[in-house]
PDB file of N, CA and C in Angstrom:
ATOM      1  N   UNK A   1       1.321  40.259 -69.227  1.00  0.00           N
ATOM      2  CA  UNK A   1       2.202  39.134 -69.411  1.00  0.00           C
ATOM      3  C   UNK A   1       3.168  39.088 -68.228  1.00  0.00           C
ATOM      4  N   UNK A   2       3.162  37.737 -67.956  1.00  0.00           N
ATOM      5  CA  UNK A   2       4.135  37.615 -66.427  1.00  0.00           C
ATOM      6  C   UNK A   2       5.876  37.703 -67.235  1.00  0.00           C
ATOM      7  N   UNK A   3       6.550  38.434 -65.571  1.00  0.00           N
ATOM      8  CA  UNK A   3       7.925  38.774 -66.736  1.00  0.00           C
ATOM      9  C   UNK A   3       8.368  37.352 -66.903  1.00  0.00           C
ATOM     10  N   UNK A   4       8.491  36.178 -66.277  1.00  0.00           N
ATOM     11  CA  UNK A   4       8.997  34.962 -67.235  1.00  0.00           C
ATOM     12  C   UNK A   4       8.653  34.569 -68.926  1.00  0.00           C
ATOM     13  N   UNK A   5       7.547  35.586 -68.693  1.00  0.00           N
ATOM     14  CA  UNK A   5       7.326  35.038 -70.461  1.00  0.00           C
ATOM     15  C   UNK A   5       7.965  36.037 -71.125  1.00  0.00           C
ATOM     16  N   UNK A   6       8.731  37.015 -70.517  1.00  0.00           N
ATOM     17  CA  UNK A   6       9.358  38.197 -71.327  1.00  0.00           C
ATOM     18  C   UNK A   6      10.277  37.836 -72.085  1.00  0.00           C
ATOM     19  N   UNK A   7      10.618  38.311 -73.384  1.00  0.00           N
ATOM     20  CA  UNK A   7      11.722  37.951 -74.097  1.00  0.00           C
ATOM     21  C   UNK A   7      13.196  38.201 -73.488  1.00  0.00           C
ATOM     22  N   UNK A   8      14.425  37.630 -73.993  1.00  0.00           N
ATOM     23  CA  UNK A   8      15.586  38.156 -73.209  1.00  0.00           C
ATOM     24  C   UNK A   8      15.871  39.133 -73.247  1.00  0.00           C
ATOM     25  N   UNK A   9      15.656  40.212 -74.600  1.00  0.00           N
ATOM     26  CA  UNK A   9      16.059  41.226 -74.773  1.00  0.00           C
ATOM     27  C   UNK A   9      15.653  42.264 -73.866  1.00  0.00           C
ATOM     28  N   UNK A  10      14.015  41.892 -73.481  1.00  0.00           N
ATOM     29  CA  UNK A  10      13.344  43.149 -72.851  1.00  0.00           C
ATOM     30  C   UNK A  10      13.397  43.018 -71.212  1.00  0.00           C
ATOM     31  N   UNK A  11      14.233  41.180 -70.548  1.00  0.00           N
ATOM     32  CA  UNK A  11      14.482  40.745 -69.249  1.00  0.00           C
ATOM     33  C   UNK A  11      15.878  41.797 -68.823  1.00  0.00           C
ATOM     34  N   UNK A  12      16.607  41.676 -70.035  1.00  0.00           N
ATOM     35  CA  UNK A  12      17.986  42.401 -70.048  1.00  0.00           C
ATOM     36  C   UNK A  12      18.057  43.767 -69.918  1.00  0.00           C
ATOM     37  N   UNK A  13      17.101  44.890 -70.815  1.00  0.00           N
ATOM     38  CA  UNK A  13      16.909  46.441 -70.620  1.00  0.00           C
ATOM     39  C   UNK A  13      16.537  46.567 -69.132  1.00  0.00           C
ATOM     40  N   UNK A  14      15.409  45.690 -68.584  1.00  0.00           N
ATOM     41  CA  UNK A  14      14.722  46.043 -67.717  1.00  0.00           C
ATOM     42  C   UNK A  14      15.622  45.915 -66.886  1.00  0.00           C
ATOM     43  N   UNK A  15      16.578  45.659 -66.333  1.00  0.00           N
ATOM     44  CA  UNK A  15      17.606  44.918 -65.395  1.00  0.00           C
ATOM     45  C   UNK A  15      18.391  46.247 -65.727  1.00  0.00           C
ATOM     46  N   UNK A  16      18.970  46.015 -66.593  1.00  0.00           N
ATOM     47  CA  UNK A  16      20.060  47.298 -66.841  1.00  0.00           C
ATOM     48  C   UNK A  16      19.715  48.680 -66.883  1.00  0.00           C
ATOM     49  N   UNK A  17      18.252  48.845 -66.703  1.00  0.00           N
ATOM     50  CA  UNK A  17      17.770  50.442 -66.982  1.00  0.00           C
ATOM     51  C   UNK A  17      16.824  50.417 -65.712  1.00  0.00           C
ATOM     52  N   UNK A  18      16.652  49.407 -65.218  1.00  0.00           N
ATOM     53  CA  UNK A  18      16.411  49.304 -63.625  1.00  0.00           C
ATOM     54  C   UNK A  18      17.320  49.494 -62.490  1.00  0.00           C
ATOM     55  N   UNK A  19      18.226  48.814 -62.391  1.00  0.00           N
ATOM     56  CA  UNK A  19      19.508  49.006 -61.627  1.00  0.00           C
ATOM     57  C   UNK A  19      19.779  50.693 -61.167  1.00  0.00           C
ATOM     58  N   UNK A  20      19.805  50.988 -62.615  1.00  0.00           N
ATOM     59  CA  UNK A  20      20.827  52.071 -63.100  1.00  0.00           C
ATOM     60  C   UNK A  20      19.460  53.731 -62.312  1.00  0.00           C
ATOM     61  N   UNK A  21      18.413  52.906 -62.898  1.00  0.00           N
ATOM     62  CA  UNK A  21      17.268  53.779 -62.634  1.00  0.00           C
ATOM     63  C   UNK A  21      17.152  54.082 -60.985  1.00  0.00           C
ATOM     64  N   UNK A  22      17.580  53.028 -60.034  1.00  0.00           N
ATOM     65  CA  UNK A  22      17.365  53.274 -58.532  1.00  0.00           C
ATOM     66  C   UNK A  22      18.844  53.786 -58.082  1.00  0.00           C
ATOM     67  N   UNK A  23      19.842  53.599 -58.927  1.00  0.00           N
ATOM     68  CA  UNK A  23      21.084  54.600 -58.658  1.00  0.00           C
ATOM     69  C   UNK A  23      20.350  56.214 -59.001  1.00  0.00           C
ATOM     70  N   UNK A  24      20.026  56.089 -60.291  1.00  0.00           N
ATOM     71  CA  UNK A  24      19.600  57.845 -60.832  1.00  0.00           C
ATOM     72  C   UNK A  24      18.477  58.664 -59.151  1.00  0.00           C
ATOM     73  N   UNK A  25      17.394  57.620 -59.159  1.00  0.00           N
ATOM     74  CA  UNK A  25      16.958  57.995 -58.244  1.00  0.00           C
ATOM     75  C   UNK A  25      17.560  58.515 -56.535  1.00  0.00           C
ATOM     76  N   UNK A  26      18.126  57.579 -56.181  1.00  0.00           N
ATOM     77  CA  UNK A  26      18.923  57.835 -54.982  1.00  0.00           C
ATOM     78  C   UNK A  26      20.396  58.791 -55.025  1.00  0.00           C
ATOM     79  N   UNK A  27      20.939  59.191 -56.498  1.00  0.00           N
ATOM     80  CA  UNK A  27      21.922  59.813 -56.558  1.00  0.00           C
ATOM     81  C   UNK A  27      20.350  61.857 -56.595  1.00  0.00           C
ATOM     82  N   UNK A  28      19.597  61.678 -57.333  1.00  0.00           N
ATOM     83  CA  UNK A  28      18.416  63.019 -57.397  1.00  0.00           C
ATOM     84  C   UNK A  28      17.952  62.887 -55.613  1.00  0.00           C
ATOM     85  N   UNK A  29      18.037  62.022 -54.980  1.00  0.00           N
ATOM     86  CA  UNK A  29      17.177  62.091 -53.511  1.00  0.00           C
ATOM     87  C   UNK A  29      18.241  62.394 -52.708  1.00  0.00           C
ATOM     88  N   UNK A  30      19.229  62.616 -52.924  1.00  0.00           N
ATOM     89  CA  UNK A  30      20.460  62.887 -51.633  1.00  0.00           C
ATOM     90  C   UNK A  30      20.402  64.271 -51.065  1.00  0.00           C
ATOM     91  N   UNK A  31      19.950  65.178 -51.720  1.00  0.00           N
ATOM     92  CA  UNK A  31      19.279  66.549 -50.794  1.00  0.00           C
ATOM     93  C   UNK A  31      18.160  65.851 -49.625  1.00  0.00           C
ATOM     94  N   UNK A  32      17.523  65.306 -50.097  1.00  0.00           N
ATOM     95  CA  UNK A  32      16.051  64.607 -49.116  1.00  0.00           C
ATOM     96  C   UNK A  32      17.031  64.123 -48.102  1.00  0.00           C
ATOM     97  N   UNK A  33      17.570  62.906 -48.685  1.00  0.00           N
ATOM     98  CA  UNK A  33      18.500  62.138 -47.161  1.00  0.00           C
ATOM     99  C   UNK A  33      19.373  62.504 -46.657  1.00  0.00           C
ATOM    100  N   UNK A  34      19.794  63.170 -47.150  1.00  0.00           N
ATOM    101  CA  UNK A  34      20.839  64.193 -46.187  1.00  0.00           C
ATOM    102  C   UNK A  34      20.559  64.988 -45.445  1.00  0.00           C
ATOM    103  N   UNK A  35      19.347  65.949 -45.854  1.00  0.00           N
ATOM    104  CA  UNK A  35      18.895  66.992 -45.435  1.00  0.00           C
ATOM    105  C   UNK A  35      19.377  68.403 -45.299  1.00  0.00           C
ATOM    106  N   UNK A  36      20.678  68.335 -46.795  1.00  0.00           N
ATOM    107  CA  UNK A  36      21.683  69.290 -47.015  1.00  0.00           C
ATOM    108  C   UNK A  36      22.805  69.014 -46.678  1.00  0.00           C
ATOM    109  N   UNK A  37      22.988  68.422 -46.099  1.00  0.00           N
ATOM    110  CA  UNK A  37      24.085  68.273 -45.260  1.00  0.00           C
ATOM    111  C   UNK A  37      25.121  67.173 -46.348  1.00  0.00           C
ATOM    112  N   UNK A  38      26.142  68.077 -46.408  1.00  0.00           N
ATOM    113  CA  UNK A  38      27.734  66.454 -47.209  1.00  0.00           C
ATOM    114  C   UNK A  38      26.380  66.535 -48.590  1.00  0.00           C
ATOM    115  N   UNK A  39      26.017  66.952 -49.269  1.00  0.00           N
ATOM    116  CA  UNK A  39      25.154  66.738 -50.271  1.00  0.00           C
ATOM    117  C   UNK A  39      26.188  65.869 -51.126  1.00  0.00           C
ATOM    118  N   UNK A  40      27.305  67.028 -51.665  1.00  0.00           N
ATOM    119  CA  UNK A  40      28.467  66.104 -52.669  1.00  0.00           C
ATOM    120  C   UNK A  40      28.793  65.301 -52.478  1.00  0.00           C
ATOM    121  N   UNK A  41      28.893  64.650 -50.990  1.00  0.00           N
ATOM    122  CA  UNK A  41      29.795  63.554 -50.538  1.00  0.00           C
ATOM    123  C   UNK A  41      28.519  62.264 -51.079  1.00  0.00           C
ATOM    124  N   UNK A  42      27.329  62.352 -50.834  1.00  0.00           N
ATOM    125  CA  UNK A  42      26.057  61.550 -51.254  1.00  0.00           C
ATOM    126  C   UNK A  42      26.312  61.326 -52.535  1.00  0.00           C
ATOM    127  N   UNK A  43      25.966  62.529 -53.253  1.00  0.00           N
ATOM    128  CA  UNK A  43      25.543  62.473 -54.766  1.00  0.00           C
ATOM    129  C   UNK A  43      26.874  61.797 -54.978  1.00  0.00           C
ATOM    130  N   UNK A  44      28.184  61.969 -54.810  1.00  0.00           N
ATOM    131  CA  UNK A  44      29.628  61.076 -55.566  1.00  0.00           C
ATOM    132  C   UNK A  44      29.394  59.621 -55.112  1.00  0.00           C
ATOM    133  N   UNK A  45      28.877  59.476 -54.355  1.00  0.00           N
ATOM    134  CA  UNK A  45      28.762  58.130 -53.680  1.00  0.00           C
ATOM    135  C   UNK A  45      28.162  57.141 -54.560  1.00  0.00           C
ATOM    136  N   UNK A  46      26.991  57.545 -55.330  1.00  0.00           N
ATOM    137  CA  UNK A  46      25.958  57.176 -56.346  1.00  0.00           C
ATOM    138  C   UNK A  46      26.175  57.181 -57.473  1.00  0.00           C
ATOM    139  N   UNK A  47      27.065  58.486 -57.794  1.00  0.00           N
ATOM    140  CA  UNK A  47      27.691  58.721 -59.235  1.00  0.00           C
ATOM    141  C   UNK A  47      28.394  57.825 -59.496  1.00  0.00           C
ATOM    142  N   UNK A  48      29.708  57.579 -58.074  1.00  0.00           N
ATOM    143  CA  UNK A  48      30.559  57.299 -59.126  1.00  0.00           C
ATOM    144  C   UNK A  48      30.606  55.306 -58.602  1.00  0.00           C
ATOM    145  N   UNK A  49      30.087  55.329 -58.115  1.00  0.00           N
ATOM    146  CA  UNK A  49      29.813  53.894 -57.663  1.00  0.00           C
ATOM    147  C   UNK A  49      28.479  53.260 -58.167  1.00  0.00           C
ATOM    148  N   UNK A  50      28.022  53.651 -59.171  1.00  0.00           N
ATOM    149  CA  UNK A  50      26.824  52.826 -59.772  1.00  0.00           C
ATOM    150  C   UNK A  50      27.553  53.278 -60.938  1.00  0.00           C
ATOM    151  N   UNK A  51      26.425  52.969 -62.241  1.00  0.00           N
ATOM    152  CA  UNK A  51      26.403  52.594 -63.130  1.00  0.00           C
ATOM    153  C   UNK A  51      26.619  53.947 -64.582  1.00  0.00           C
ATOM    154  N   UNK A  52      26.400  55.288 -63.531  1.00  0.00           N
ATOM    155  CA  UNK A  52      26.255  56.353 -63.901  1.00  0.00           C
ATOM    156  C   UNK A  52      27.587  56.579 -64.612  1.00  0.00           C
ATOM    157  N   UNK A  53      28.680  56.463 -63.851  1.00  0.00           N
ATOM    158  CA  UNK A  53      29.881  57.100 -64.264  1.00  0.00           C
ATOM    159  C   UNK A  53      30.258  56.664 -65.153  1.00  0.00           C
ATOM    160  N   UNK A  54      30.061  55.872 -65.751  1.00  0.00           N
ATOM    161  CA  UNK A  54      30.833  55.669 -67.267  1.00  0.00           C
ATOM    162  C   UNK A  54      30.542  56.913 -68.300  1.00  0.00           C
ATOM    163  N   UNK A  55      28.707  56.520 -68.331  1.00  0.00           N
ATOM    164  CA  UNK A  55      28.025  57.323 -68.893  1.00  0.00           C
ATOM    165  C   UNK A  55      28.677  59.030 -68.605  1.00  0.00           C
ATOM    166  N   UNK A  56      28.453  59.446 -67.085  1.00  0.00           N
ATOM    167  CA  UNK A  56      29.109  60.764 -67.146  1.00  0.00           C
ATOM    168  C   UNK A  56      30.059  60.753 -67.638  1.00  0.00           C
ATOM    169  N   UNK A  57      31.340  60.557 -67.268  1.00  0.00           N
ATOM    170  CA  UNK A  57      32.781  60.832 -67.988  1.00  0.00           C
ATOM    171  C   UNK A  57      32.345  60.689 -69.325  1.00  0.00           C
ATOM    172  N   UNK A  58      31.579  60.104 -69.433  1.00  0.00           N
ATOM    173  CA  UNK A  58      31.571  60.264 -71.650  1.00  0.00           C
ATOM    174  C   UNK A  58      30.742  61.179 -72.212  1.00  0.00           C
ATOM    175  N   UNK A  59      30.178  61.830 -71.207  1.00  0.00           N
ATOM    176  CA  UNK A  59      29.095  63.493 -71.486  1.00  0.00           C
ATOM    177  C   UNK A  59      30.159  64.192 -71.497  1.00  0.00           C
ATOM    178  N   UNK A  60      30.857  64.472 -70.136  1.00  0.00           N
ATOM    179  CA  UNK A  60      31.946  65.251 -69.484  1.00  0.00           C
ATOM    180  C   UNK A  60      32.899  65.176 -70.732  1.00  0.00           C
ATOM    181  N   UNK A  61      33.260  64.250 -71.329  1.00  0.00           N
ATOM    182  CA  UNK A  61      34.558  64.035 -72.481  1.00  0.00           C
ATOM    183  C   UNK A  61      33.844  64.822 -73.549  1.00  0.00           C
ATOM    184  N   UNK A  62      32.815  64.860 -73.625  1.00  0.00           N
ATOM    185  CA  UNK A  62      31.975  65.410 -75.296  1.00  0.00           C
ATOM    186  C   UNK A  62      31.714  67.062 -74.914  1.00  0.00           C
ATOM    187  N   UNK A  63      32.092  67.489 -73.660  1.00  0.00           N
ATOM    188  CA  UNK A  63      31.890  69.149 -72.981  1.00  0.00           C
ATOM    189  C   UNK A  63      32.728  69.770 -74.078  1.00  0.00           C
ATOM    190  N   UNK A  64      33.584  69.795 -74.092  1.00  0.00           N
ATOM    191  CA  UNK A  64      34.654  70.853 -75.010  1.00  0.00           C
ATOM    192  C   UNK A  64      34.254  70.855 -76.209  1.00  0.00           C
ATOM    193  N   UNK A  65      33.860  69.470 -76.932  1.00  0.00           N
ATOM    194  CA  UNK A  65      33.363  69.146 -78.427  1.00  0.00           C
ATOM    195  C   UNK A  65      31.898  70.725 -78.544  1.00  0.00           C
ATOM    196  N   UNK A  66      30.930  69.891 -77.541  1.00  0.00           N
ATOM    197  CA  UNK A  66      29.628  70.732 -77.909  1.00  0.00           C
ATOM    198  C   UNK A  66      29.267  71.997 -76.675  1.00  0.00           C
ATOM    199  N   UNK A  67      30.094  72.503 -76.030  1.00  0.00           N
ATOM    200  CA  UNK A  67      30.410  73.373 -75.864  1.00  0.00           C
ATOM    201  C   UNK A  67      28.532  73.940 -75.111  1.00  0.00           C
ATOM    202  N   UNK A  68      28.739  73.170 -74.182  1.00  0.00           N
ATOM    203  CA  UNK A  68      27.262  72.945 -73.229  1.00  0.00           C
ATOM    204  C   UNK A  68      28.104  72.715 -71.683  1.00  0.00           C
ATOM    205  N   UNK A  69      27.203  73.125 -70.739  1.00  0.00           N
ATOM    206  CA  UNK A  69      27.456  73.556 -69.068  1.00  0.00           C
ATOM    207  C   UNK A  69      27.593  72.317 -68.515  1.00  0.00           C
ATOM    208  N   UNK A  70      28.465  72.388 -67.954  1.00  0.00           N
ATOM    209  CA  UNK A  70      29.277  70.849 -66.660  1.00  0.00           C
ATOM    210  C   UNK A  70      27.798  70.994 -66.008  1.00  0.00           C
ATOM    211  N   UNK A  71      27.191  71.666 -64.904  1.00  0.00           N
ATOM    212  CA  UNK A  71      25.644  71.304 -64.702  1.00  0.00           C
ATOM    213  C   UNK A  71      24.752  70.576 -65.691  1.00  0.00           C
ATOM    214  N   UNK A  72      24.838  70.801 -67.344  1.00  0.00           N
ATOM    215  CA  UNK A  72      24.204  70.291 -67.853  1.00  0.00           C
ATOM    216  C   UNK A  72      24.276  68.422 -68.123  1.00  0.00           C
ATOM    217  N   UNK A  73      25.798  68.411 -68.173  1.00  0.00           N
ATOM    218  CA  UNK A  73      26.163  66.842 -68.384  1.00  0.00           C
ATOM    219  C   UNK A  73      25.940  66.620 -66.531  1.00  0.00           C
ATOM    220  N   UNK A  74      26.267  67.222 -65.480  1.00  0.00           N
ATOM    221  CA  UNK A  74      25.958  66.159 -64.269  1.00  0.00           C
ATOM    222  C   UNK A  74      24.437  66.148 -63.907  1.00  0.00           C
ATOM    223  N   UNK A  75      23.590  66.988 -64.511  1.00  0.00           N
ATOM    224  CA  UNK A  75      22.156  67.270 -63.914  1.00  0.00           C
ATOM    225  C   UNK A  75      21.436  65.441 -64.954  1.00  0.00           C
ATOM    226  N   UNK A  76      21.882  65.483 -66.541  1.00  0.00           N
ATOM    227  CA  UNK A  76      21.524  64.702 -67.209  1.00  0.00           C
ATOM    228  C   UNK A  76      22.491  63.353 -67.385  1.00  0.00           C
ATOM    229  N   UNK A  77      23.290  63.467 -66.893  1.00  0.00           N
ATOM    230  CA  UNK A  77      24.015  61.751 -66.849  1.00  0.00           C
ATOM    231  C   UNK A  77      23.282  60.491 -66.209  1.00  0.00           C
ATOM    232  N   UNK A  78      22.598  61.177 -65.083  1.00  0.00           N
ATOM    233  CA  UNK A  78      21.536  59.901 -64.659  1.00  0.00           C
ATOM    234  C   UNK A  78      20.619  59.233 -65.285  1.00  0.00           C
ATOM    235  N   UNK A  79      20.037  60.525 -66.236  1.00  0.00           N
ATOM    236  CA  UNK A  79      18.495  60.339 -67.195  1.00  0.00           C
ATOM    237  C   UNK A  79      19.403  59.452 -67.900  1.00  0.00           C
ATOM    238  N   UNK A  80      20.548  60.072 -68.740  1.00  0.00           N
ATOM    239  CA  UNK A  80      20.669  59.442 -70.247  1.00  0.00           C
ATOM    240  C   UNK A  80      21.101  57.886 -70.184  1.00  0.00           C
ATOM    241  N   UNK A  81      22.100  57.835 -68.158  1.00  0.00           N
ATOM    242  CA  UNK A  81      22.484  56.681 -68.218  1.00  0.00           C
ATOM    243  C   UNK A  81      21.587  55.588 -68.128  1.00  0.00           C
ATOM    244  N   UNK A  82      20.081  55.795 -67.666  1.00  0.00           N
ATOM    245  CA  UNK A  82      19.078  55.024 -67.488  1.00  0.00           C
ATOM    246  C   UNK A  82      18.850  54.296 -68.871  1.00  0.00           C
ATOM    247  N   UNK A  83      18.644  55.362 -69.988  1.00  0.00           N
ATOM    248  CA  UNK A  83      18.496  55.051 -71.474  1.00  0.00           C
ATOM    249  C   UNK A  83      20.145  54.117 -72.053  1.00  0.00           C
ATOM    250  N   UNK A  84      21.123  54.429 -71.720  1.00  0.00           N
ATOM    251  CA  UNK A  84      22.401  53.534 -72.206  1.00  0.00           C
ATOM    252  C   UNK A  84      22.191  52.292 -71.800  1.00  0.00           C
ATOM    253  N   UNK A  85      21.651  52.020 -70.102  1.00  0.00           N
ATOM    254  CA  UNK A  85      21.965  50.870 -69.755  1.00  0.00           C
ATOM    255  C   UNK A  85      20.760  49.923 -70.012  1.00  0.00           C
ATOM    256  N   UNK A  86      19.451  50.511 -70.140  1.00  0.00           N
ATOM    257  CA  UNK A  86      18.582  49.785 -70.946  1.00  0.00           C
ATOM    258  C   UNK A  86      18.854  49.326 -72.013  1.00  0.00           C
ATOM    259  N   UNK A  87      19.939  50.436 -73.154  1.00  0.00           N
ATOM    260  CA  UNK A  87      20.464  49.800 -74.038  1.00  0.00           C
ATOM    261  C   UNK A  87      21.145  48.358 -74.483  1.00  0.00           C
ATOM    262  N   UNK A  88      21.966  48.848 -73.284  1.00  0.00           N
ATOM    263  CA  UNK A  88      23.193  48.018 -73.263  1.00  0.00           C
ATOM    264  C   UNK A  88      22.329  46.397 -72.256  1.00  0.00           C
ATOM    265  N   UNK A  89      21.786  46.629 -71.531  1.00  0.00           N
ATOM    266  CA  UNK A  89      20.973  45.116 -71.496  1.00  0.00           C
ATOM    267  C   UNK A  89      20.085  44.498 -72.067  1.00  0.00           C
ATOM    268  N   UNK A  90      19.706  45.068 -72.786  1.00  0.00           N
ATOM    269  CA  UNK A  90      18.890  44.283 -74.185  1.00  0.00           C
ATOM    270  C   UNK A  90      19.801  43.927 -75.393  1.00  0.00           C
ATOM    271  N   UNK A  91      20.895  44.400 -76.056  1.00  0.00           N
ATOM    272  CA  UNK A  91      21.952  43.933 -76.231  1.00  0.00           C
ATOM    273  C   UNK A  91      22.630  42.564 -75.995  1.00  0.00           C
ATOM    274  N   UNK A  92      22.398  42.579 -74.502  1.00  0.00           N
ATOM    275  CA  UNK A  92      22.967  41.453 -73.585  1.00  0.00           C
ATOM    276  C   UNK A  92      22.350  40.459 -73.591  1.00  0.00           C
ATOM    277  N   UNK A  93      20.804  40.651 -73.588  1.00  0.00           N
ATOM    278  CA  UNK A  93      19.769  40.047 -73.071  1.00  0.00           C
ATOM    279  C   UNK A  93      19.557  39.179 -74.837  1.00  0.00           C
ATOM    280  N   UNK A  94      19.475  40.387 -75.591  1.00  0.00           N
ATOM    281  CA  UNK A  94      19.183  39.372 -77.093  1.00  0.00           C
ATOM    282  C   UNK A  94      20.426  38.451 -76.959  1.00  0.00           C
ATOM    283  N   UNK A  95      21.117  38.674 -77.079  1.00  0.00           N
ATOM    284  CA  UNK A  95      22.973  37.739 -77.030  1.00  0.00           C
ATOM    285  C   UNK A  95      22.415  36.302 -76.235  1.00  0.00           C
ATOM    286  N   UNK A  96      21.599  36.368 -75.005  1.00  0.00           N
ATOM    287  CA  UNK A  96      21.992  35.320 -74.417  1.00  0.00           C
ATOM    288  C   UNK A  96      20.578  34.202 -75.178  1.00  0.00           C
ATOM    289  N   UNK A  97      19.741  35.214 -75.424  1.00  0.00           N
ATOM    290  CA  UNK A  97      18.346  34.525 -75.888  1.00  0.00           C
ATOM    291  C   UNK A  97      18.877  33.748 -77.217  1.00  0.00           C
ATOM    292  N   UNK A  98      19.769  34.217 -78.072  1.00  0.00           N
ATOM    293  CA  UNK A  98      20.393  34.131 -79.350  1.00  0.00           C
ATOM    294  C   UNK A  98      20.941  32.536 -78.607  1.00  0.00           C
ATOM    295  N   UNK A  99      21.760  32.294 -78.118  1.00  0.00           N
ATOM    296  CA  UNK A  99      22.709  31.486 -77.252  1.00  0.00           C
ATOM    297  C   UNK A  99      21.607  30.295 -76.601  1.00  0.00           C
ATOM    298  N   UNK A 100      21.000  30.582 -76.383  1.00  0.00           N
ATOM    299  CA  UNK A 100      19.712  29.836 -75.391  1.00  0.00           C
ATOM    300  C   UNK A 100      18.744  28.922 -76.900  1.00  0.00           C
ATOM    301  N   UNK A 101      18.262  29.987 -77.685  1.00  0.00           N
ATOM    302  CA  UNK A 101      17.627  29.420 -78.585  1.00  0.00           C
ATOM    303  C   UNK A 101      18.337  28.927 -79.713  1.00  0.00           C
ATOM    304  N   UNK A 102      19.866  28.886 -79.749  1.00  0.00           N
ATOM    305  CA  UNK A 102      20.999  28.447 -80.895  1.00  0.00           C
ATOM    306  C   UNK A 102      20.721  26.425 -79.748  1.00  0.00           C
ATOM    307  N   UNK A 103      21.089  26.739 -78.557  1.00  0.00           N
ATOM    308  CA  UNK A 103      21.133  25.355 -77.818  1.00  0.00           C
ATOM    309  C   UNK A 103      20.063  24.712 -77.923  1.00  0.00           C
ATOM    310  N   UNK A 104      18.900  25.198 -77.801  1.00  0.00           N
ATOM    311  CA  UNK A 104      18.107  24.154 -77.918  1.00  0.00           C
ATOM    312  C   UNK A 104      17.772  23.731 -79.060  1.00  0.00           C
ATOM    313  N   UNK A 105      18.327  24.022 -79.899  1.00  0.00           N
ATOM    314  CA  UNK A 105      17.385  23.849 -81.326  1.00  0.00           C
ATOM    315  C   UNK A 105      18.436  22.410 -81.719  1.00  0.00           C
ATOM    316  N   UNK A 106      19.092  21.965 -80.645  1.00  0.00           N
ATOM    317  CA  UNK A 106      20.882  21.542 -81.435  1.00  0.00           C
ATOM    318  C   UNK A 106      20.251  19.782 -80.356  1.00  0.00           C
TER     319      UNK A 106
END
């Protein structure tokens, strides 16, 4: 199915868990493009300027609660943020389809 025939909900994940997905990627490839070199200065660049950082700071906030390794919330904030923001644009995406198919029906 061509994506114009995609529903809004699944135009919206894909967008929001896409985006987020070529931040995750390029924030995991900054050893490659760097070539070691400023690694942190890369990886913050990606973190905290895409889509990631919300998501981290709200792993990072839940550290003390469940009592799991700062490596563990920065190694997995990319994965999980891929899964939030897919969330969160299908969300978006039903909302506008909701909005779209409320207008025409009128």
């Amino acid at each position: 199915m061509h994506w114009t025939k995609w529903p809004y909900w699944l135009k919206g994940g894909v967008i929001g868990g896409g985006v987020t997905l070529i931040y995750a990627l390029l924030f995991y490839s900054c050893p490659l493009i760097t070539s070691g070199y400023n690694i942190i200065g890369c990886g913050a660049v990606f973190y905290m300027l895409g889509p990631i950082y919300l998501v981290g700071w709200t792993i990072a906030f839940f550290q003390p609660i469940f009592h799991y390794d700062w490596i563990f919330s920065e190694f997995y904030a990319p994965l999980v943020s891929v899964v939030v923001w897919f969330i969160v644009g299908s969300i978006i995406g039903s909302l506008v389809g909701f909005v779209k198919k409320k207008k025409s029906q009128h």
